[in-house]
Protein backbone atom coordinates (compact mmCIF):
# COMPACT_ATOMS: atom_id res chain seq x y z
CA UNK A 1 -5.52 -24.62 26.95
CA UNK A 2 -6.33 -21.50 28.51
CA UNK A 3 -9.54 -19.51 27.95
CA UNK A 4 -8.44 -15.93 26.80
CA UNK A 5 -10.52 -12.82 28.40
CA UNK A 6 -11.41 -9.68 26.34
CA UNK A 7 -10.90 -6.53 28.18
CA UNK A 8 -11.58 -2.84 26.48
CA UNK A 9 -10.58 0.66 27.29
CA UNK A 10 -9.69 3.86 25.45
CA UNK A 11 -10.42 2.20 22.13
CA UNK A 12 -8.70 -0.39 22.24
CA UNK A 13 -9.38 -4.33 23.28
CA UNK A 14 -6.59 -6.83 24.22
CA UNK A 15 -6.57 -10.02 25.69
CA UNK A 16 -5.34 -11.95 28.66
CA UNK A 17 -5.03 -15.54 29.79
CA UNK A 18 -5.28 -14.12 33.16
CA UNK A 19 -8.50 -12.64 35.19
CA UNK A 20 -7.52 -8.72 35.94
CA UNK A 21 -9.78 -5.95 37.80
CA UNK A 22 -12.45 -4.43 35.74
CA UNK A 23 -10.92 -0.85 34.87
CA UNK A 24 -10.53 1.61 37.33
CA UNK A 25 -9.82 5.39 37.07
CA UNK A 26 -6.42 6.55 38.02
CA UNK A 27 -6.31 10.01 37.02
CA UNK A 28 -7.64 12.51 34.24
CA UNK A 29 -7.36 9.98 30.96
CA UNK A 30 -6.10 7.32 32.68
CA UNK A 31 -7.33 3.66 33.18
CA UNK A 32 -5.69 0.81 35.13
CA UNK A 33 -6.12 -3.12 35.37
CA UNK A 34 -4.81 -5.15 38.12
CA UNK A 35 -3.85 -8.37 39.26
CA UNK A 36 -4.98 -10.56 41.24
CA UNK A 37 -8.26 -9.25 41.39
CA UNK A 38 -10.09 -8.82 44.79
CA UNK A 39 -7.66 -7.82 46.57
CA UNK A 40 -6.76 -4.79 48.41
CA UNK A 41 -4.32 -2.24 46.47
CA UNK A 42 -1.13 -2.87 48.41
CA UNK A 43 -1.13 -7.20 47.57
CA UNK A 44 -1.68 -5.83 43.91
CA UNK A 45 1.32 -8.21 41.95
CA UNK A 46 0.58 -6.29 38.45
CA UNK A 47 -0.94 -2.86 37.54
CA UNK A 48 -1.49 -2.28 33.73
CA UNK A 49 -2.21 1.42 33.30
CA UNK A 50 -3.20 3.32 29.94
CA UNK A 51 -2.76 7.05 30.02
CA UNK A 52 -4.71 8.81 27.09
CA UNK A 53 -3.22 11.63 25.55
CA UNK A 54 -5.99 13.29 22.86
CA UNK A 55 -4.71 15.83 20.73
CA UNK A 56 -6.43 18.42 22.40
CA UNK A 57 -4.77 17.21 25.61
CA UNK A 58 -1.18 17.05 23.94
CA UNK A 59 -1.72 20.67 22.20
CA UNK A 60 -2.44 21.80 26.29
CA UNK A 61 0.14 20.02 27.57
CA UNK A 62 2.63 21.32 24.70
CA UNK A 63 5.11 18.29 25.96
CA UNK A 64 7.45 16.00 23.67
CA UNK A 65 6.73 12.22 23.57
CA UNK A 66 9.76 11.93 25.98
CA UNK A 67 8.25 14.50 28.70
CA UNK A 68 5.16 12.59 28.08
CA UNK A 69 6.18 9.30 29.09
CA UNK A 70 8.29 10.94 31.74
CA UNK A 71 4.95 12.38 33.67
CA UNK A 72 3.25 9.28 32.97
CA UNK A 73 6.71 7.93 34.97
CA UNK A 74 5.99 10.17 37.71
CA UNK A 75 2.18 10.40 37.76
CA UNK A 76 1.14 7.05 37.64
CA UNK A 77 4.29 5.20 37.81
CA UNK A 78 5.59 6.83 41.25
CA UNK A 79 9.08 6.91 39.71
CA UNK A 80 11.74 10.11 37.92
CA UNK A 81 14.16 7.14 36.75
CA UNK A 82 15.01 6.99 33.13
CA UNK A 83 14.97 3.72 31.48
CA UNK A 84 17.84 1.16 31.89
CA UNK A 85 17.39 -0.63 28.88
CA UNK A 86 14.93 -1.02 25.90
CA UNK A 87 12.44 -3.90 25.22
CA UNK A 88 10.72 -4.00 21.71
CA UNK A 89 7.75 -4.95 21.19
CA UNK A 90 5.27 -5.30 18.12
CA UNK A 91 2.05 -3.38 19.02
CA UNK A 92 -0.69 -2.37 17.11
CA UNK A 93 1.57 -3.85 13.85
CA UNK A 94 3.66 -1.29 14.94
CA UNK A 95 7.55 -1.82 16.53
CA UNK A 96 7.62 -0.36 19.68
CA UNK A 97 10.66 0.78 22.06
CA UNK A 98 9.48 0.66 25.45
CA UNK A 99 11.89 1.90 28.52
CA UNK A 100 12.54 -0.89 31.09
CA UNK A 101 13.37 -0.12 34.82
CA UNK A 102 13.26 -0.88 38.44
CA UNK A 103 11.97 1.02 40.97
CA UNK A 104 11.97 0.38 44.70
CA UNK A 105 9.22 2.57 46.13
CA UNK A 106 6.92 1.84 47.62
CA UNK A 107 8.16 -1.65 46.69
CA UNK A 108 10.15 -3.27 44.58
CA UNK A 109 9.12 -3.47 41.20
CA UNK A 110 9.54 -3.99 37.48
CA UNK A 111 8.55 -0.81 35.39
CA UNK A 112 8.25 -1.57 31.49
CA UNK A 113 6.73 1.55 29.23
CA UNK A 114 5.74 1.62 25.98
CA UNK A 115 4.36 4.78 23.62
CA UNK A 116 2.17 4.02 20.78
CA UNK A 117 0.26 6.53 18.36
CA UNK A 118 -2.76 5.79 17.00
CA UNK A 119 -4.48 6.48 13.84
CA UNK A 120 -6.30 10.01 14.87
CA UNK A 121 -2.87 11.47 16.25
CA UNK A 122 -4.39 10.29 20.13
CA UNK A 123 -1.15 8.91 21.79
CA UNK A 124 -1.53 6.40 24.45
CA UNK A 125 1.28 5.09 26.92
CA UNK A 126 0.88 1.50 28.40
CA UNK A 127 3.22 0.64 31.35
CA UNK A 128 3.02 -2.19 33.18
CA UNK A 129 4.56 -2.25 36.91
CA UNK A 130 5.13 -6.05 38.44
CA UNK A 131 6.13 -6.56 41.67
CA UNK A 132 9.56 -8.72 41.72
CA UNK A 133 7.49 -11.82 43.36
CA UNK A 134 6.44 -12.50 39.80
CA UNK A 135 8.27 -15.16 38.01
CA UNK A 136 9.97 -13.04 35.13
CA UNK A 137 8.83 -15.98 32.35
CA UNK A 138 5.33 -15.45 33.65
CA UNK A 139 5.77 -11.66 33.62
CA UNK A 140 6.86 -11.59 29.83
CA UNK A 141 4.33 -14.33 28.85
CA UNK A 142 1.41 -11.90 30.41
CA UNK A 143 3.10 -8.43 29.10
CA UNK A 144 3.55 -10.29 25.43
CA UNK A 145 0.20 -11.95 25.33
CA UNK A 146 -1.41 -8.48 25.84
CA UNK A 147 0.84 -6.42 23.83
CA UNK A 148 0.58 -8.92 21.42
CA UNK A 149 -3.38 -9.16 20.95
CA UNK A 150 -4.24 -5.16 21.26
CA UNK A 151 -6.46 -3.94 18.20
CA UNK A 152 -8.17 -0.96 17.60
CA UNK A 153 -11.80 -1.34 18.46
């Protein structure tokens, strides 16, 4: 049986059965975890980024949820694709329709998205981007096991 790691950010905690980088800033209200850890950005296999949107951020940004996942998409994600297909997910107690896609710049890669709102009206998107090395059982097992086990802190 594997040990399960706690991990924190934006006010929320999740766990992982896997070791990922301590957070790093990506942009303005944005954190990201990676895997494997120690090693240099381009051998990243998985990037789990959380992009913060407050309410005073949303009322500046006067964008929809779908323009907001579509510059989280471009920002962070390095992609303008829409989703080819949906994968739900319970989060937060919560079902959640996340956009799946590929992408294949700078390298191929799996793209899944998901939106959630919290409590105050904060809405935070969670994407994770796996390169296609990844074994797509392992991929889901990781993305499940964190979506799974995020609370509010």
């Amino acid at each position: 049986m594997s040990t399960l790691l706690t991990y924190v950010v934006m006010g929320l905690s999740f766990n992982s059965s896997i070791q990922l980088s301590n957070p790093e800033t990506v942009g303005l209200n944005a954190i990201q975890f990676a895997y494997p850890v120690n090693v240099e950005s381009d051998k990243t296999e998985l990037q789990i980024i959380f992009v913060n949107f407050d309410v005073e951020s949303q009322n500046n940004m006067k964008m929809s949820d779908a323009e907001l996942i579509s510059y989280v998409k471009t920002t962070f994600l390095g992609t303008g694709k829409q989703g080819e297909n949906i994968k739900e997910r319970q989060i937060l107690g919560n079902t959640s329709k996340g956009e799946i896609l590929k992408t294949k710049i700078p390298i191929a890669s799996n793209i899944e998205i998901h939106f959630i709102n919290l409590p105050d009206s904060t809405k935070i998107a969670i994407a994770f981007k796996s390169v296609n090395t990844i074994d797509a059982d392992v991929l889901e097992g990781i993305t499940s096991e964190i979506t799974g086990s995020l609370k509010m802190k």
